[in-house]
PDB file of N, CA and C in Angstrom:
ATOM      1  N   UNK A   1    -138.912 -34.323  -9.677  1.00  0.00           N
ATOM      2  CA  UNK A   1    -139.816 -35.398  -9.262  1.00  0.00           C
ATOM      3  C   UNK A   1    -139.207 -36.773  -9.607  1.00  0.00           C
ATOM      4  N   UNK A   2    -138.600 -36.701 -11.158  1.00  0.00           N
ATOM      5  CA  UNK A   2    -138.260 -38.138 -11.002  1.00  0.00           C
ATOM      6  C   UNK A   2    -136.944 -38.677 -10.305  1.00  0.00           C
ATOM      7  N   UNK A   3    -136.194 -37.185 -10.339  1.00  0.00           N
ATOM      8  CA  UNK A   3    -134.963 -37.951  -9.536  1.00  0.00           C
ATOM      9  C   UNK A   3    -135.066 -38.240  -7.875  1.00  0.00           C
ATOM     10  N   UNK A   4    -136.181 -37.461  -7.652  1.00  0.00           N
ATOM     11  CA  UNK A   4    -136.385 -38.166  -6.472  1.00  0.00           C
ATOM     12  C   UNK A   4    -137.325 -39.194  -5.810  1.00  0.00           C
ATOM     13  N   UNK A   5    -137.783 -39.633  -7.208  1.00  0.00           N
ATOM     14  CA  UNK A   5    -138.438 -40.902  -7.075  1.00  0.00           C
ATOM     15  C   UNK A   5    -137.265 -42.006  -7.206  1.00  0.00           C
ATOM     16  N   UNK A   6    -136.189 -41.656  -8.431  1.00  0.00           N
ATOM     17  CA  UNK A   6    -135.043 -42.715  -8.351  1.00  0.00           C
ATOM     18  C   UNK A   6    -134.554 -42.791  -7.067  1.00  0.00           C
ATOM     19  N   UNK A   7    -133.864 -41.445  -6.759  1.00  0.00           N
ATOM     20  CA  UNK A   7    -133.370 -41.317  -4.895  1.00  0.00           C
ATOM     21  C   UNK A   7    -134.145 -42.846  -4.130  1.00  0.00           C
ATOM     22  N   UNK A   8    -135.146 -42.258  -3.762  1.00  0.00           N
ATOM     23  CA  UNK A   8    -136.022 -43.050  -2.826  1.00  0.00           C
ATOM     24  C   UNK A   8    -136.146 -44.539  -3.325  1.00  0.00           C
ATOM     25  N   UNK A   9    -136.420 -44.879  -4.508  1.00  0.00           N
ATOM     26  CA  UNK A   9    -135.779 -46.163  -5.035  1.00  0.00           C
ATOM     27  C   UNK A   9    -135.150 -46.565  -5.140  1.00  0.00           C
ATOM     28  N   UNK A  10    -134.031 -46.127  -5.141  1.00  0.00           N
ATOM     29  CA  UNK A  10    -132.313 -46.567  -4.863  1.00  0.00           C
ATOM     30  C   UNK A  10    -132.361 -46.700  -2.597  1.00  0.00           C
ATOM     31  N   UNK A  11    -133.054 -45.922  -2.605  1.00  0.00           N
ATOM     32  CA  UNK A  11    -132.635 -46.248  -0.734  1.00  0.00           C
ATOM     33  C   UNK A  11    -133.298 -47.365  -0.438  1.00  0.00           C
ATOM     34  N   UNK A  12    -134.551 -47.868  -0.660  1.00  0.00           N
ATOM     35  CA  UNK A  12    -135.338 -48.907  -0.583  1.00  0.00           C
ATOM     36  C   UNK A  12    -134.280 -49.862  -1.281  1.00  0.00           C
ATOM     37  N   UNK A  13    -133.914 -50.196  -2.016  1.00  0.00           N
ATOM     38  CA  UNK A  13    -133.060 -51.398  -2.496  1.00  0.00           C
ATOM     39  C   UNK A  13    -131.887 -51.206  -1.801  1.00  0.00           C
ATOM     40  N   UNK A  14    -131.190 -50.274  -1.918  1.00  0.00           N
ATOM     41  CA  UNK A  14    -129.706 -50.223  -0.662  1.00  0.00           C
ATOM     42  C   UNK A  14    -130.428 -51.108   0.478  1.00  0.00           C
ATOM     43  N   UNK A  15    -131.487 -50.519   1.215  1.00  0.00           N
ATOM     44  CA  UNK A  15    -132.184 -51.312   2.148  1.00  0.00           C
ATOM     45  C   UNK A  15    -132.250 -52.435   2.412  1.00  0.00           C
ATOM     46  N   UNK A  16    -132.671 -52.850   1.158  1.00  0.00           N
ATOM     47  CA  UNK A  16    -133.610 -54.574   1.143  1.00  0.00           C
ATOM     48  C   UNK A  16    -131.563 -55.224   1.069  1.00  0.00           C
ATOM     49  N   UNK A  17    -130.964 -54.853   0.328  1.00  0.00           N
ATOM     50  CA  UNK A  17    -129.685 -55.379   0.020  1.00  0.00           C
ATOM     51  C   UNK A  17    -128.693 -55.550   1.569  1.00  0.00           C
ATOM     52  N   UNK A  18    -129.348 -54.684   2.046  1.00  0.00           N
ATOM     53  CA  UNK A  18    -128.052 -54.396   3.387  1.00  0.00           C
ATOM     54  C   UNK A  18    -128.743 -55.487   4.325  1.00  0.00           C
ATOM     55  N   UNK A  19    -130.262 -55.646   4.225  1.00  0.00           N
ATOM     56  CA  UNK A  19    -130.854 -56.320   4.721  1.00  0.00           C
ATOM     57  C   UNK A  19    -130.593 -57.621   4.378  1.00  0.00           C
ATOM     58  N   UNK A  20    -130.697 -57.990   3.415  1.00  0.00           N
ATOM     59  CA  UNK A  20    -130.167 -59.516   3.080  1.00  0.00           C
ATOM     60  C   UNK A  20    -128.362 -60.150   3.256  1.00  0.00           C
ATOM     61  N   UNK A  21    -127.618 -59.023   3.349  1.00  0.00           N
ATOM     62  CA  UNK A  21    -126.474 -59.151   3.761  1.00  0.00           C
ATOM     63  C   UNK A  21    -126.433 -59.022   4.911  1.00  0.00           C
ATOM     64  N   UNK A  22    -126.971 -58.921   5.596  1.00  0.00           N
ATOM     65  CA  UNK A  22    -127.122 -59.057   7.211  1.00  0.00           C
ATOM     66  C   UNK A  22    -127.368 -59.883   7.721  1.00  0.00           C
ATOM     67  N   UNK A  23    -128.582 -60.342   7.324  1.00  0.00           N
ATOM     68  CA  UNK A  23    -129.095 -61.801   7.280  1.00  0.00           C
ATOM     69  C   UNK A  23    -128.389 -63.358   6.859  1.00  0.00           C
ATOM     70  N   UNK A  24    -127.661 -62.896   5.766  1.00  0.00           N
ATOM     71  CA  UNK A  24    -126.641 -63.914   5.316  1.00  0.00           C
ATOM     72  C   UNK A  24    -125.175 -64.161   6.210  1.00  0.00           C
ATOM     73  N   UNK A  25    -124.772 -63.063   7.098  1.00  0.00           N
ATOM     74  CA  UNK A  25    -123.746 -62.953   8.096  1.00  0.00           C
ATOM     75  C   UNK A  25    -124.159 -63.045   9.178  1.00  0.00           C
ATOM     76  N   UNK A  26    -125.716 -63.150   9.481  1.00  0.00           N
ATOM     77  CA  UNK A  26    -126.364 -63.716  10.945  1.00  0.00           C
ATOM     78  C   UNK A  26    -126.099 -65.326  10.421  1.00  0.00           C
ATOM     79  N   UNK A  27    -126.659 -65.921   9.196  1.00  0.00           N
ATOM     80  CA  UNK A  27    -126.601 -67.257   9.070  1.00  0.00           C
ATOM     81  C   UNK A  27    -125.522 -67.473   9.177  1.00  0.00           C
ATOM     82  N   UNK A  28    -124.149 -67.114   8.866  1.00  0.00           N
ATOM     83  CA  UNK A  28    -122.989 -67.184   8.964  1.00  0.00           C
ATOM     84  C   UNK A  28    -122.141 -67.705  10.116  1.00  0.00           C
ATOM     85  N   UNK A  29    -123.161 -66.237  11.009  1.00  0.00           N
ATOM     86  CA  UNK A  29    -122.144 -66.948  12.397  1.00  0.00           C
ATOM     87  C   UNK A  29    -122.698 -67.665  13.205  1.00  0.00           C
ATOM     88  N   UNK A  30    -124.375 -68.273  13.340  1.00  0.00           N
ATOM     89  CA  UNK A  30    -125.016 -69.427  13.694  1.00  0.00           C
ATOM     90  C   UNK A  30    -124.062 -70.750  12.642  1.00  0.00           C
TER      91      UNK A  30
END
C-alpha cells in the first residue's frame, strides 16, 4: 500500500515537473 502510494506520488510530480518544463520551453520559443 505504501509503496504504491509513493509510486503514484512520484508520477503526479514527474507530471507537474514535465509540465512546467514544457511550459518553460513553450515560453522559450515565443
Amino acid at each position: 500500500m505504501i509503496l504504491n502510494d509513493l509510486s503514484v506520488r512520484i508520477a503526479l510530480e514527474t507530471l507537474l515537473l514535465a509540465r512546467k518544463s514544457t511550459m518553460l520551453q513553450y515560453w522559450h520559443l515565443l
